[in-house]
Protein backbone atom coordinates (compact mmCIF):
# COMPACT_ATOMS: atom_id res chain seq x y z
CA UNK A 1 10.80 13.52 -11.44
CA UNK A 2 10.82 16.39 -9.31
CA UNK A 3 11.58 16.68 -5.67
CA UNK A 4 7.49 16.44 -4.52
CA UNK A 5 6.73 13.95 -6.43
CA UNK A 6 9.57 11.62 -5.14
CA UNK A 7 8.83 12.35 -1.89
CA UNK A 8 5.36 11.35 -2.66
CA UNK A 9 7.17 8.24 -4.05
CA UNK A 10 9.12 7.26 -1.30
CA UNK A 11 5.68 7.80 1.66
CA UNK A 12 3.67 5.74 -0.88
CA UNK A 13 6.66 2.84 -1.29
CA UNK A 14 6.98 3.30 3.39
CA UNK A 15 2.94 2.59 3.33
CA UNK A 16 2.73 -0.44 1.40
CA UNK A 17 5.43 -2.06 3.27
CA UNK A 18 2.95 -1.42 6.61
CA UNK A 19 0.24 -2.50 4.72
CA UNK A 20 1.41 -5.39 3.80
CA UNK A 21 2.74 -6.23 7.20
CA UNK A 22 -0.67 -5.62 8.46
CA UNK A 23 -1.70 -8.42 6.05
CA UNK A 24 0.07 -10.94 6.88
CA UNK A 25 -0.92 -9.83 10.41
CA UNK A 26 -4.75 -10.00 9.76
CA UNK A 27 -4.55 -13.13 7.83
CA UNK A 28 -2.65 -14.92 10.64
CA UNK A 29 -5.65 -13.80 13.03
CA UNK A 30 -8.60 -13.78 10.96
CA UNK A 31 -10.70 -12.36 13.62
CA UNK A 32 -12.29 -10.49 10.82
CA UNK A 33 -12.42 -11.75 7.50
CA UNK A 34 -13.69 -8.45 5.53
CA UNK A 35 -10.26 -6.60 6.98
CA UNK A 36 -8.38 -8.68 4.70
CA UNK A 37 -10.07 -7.53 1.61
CA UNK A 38 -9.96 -4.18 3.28
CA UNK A 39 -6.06 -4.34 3.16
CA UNK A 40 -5.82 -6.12 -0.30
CA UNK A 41 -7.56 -3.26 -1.69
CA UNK A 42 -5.56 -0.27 -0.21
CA UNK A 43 -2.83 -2.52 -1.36
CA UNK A 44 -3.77 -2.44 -4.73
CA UNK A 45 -4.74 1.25 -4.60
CA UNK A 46 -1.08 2.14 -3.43
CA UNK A 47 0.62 0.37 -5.85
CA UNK A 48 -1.74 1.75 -8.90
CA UNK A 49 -0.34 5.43 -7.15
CA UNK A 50 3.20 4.13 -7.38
CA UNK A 51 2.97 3.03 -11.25
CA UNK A 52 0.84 6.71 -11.71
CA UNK A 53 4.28 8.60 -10.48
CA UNK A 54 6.43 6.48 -12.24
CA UNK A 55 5.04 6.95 -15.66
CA UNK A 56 4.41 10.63 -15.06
């Protein structure tokens, strides 16, 4: 892995740890049900980026 791509890594790995903060955030409030999915899905978007640099 070279030195872009695990820099890449290591933003990617920073960002889902906010995200999923921000989940357990929005699903203590529930002031807006759709930002949940919202979250869940850039969730699941980070992580299939993580698995893409890992096998690559």
């Amino acid at each position: 892995m070279d030195k872009k791509s695990k820099k890449k890594l290591e933003v990617l790995r920073k960002r889902h740890d906010k995200l999923r903060q921000q989940l357990t955030g929005a699903k203590s409030q529930m002031d807006d049900p759709g930002e949940v999915e919202m979250i869940e899905k850039q969730i699941e978007d980070v992580k299939s980026e993580i698995e893409k640099l890992k096998n690559s």
